[in-house]
PDB file of N, CA and C in Angstrom:
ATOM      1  N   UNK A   1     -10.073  10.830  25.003  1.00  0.00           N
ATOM      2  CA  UNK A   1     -10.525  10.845  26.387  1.00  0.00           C
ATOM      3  C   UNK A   1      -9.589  11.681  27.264  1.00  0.00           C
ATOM      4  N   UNK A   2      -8.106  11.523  27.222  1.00  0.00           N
ATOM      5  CA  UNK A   2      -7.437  12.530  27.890  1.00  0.00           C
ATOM      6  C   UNK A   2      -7.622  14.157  28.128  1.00  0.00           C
ATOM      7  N   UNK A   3      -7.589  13.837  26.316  1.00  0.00           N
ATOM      8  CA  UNK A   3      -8.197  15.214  26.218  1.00  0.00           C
ATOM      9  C   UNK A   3      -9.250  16.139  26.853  1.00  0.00           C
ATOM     10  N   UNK A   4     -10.464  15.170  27.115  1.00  0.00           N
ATOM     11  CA  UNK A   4     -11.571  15.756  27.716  1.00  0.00           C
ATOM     12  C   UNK A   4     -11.009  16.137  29.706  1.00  0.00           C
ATOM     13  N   UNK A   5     -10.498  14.878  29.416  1.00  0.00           N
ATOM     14  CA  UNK A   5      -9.654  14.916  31.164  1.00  0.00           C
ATOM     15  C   UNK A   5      -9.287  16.429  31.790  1.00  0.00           C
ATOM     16  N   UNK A   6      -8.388  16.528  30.306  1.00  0.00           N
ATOM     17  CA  UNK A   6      -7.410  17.710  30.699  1.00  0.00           C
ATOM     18  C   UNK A   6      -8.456  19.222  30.630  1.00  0.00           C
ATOM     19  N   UNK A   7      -9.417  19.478  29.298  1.00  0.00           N
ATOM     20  CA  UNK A   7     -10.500  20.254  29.761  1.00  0.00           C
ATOM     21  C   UNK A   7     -10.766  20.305  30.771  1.00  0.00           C
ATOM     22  N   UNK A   8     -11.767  19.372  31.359  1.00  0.00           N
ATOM     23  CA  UNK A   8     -12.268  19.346  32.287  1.00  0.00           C
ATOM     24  C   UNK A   8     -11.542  20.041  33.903  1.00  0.00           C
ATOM     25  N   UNK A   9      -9.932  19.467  33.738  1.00  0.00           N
ATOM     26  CA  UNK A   9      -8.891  19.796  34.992  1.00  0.00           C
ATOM     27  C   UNK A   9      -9.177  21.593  35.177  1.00  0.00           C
ATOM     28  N   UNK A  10      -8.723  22.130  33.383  1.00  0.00           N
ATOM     29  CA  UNK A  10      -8.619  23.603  33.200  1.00  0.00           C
ATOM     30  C   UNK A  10     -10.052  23.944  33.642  1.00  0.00           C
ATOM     31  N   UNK A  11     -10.971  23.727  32.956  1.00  0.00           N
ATOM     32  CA  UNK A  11     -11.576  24.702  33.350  1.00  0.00           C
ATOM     33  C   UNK A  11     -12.442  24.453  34.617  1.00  0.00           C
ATOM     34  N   UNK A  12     -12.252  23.944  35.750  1.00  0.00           N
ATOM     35  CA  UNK A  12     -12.789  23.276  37.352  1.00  0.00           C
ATOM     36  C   UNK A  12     -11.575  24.032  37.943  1.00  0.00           C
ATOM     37  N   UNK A  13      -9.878  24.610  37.712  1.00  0.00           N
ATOM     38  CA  UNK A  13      -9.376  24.980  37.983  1.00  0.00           C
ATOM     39  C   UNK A  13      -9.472  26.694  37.279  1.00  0.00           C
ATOM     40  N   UNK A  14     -10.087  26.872  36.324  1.00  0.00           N
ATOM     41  CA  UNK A  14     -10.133  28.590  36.114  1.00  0.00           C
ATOM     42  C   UNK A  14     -11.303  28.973  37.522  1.00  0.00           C
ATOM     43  N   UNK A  15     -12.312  27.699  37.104  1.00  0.00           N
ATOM     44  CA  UNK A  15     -13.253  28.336  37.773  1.00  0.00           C
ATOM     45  C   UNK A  15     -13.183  28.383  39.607  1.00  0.00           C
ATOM     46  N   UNK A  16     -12.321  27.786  39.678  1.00  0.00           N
ATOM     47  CA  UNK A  16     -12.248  27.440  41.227  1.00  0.00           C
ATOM     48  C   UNK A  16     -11.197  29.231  41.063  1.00  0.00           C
ATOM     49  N   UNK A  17     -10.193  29.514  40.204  1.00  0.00           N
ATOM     50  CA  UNK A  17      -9.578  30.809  41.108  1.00  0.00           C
ATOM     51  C   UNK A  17     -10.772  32.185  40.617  1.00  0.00           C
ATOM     52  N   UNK A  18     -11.422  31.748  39.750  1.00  0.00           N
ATOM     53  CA  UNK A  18     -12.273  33.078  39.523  1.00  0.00           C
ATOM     54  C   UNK A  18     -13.438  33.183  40.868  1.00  0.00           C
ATOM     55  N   UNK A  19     -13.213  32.007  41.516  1.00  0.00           N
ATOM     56  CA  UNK A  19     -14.477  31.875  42.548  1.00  0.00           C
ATOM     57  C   UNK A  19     -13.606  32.196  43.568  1.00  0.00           C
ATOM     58  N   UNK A  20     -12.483  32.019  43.797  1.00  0.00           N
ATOM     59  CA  UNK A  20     -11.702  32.380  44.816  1.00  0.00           C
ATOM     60  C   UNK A  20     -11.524  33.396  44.892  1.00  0.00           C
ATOM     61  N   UNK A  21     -10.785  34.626  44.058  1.00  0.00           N
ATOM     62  CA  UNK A  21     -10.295  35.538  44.152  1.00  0.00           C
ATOM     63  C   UNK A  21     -11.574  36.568  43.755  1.00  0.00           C
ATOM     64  N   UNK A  22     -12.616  36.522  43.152  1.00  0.00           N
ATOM     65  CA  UNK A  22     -13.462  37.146  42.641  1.00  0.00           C
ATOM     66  C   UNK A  22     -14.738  37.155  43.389  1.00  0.00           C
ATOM     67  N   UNK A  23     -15.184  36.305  43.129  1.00  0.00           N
ATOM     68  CA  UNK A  23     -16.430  36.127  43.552  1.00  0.00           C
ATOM     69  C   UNK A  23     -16.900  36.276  45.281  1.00  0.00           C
ATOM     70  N   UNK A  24     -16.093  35.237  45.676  1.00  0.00           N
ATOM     71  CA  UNK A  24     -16.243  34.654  47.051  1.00  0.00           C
ATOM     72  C   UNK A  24     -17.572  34.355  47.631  1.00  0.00           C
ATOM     73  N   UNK A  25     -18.248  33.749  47.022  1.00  0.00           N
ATOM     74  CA  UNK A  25     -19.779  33.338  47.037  1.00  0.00           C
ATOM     75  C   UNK A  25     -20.129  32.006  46.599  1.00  0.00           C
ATOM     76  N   UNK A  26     -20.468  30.873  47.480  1.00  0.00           N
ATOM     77  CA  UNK A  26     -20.141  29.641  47.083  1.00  0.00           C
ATOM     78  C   UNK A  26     -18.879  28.451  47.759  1.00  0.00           C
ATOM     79  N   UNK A  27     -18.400  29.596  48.506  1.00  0.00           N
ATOM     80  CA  UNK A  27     -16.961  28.667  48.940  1.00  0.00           C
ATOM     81  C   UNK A  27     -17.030  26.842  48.534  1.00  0.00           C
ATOM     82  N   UNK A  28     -17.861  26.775  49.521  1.00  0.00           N
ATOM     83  CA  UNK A  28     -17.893  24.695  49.302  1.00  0.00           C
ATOM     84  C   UNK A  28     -18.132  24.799  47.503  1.00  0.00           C
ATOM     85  N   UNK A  29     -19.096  25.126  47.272  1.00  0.00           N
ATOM     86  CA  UNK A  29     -18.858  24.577  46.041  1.00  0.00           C
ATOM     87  C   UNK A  29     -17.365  24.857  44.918  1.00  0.00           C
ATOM     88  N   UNK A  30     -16.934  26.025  45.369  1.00  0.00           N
ATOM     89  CA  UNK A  30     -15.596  26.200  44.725  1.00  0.00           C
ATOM     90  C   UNK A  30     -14.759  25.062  45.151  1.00  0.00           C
ATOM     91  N   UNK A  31     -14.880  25.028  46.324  1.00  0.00           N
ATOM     92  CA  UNK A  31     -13.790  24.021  47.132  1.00  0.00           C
ATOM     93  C   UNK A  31     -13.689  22.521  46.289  1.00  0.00           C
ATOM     94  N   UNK A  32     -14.876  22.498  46.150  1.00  0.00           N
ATOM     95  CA  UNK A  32     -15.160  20.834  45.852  1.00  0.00           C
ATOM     96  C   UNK A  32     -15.076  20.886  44.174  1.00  0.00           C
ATOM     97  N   UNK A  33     -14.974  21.920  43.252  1.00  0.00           N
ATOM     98  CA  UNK A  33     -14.393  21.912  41.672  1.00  0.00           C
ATOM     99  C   UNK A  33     -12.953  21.733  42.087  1.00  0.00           C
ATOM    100  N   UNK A  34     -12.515  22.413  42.858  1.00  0.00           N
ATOM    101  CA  UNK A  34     -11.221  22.050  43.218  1.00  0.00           C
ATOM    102  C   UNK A  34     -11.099  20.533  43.053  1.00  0.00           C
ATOM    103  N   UNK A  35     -11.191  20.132  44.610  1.00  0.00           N
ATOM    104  CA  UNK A  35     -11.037  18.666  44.717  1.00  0.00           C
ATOM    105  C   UNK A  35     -11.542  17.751  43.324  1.00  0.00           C
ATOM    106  N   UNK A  36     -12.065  18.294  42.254  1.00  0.00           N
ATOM    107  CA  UNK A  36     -12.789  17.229  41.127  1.00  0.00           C
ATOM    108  C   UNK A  36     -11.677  17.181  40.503  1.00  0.00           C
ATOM    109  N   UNK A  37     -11.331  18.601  39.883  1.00  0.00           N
ATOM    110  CA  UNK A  37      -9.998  18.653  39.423  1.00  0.00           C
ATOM    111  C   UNK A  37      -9.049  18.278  39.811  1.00  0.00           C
ATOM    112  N   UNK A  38      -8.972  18.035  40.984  1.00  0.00           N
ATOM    113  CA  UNK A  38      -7.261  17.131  41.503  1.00  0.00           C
ATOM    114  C   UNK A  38      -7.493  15.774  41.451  1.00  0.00           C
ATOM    115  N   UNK A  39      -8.630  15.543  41.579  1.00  0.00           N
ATOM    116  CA  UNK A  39      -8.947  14.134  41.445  1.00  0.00           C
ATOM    117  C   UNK A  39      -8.637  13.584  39.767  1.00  0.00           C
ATOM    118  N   UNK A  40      -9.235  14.248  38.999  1.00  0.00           N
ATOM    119  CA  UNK A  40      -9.065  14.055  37.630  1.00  0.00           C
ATOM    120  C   UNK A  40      -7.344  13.811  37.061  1.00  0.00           C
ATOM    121  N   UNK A  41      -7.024  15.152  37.088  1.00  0.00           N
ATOM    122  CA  UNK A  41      -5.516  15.033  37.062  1.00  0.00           C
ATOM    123  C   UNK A  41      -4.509  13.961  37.821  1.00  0.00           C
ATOM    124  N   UNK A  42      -5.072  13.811  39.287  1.00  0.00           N
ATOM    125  CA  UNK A  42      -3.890  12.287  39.661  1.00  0.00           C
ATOM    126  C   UNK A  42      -4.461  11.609  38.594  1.00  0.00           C
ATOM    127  N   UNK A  43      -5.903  10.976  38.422  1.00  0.00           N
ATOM    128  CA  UNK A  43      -6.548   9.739  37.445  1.00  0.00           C
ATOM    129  C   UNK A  43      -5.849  10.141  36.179  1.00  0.00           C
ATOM    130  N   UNK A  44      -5.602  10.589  35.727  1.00  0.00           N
ATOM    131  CA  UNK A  44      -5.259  11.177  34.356  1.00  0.00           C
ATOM    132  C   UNK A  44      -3.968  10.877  34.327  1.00  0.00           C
ATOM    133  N   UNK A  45      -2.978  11.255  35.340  1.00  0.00           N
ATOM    134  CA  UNK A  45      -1.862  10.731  35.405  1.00  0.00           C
ATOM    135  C   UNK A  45      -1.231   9.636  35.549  1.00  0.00           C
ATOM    136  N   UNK A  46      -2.160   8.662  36.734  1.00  0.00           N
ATOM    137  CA  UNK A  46      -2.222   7.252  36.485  1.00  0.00           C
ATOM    138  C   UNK A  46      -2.862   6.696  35.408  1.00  0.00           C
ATOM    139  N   UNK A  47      -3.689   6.773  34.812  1.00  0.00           N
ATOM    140  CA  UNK A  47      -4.082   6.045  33.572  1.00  0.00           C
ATOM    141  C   UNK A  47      -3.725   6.471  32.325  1.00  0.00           C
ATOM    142  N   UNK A  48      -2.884   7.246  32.607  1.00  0.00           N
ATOM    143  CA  UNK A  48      -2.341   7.827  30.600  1.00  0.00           C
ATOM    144  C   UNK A  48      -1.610   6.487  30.192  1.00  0.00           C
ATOM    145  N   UNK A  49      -1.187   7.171  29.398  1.00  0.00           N
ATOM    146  CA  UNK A  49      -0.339   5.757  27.992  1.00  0.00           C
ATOM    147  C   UNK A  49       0.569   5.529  28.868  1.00  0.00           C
ATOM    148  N   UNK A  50       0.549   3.988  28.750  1.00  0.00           N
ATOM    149  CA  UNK A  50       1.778   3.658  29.052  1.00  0.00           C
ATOM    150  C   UNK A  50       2.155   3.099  30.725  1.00  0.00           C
ATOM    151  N   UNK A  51       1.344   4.031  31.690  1.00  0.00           N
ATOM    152  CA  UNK A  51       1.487   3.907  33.123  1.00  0.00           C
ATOM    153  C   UNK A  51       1.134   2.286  33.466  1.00  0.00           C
ATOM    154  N   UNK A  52       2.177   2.037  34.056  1.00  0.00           N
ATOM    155  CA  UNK A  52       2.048   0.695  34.962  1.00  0.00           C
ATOM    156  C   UNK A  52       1.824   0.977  36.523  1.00  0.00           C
ATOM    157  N   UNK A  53       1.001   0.292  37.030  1.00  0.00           N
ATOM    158  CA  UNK A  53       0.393   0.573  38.591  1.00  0.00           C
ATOM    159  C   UNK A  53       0.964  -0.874  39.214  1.00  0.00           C
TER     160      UNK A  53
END
């Protein structure tokens, strides 16, 4: 499952700078792969092995 986590982070973050720097068509929706991906990664970081909350 991490694993998929961490996919998921990379590629919501390739695609957010290829939409940024490239494209520029879409903004909100780039914006908001962004925000999925940061969201994922804190979750990912709080729930890996081991983390106590």
């Amino acid at each position: 499952m991490a694993g998929l986590l961490w996919t998921l982070i990379v590629v919501f973050f390739v695609l957010w700078l290829i939409g940024f720097f490239v494209v520029h068509i879409g903004g909100g929706f780039i914006h908001i792969l962004l925000v999925v991906a940061l969201i994922l990664l804190i979750w990912n970081l709080l729930a890996g092995r081991g983390a106590r909350i």
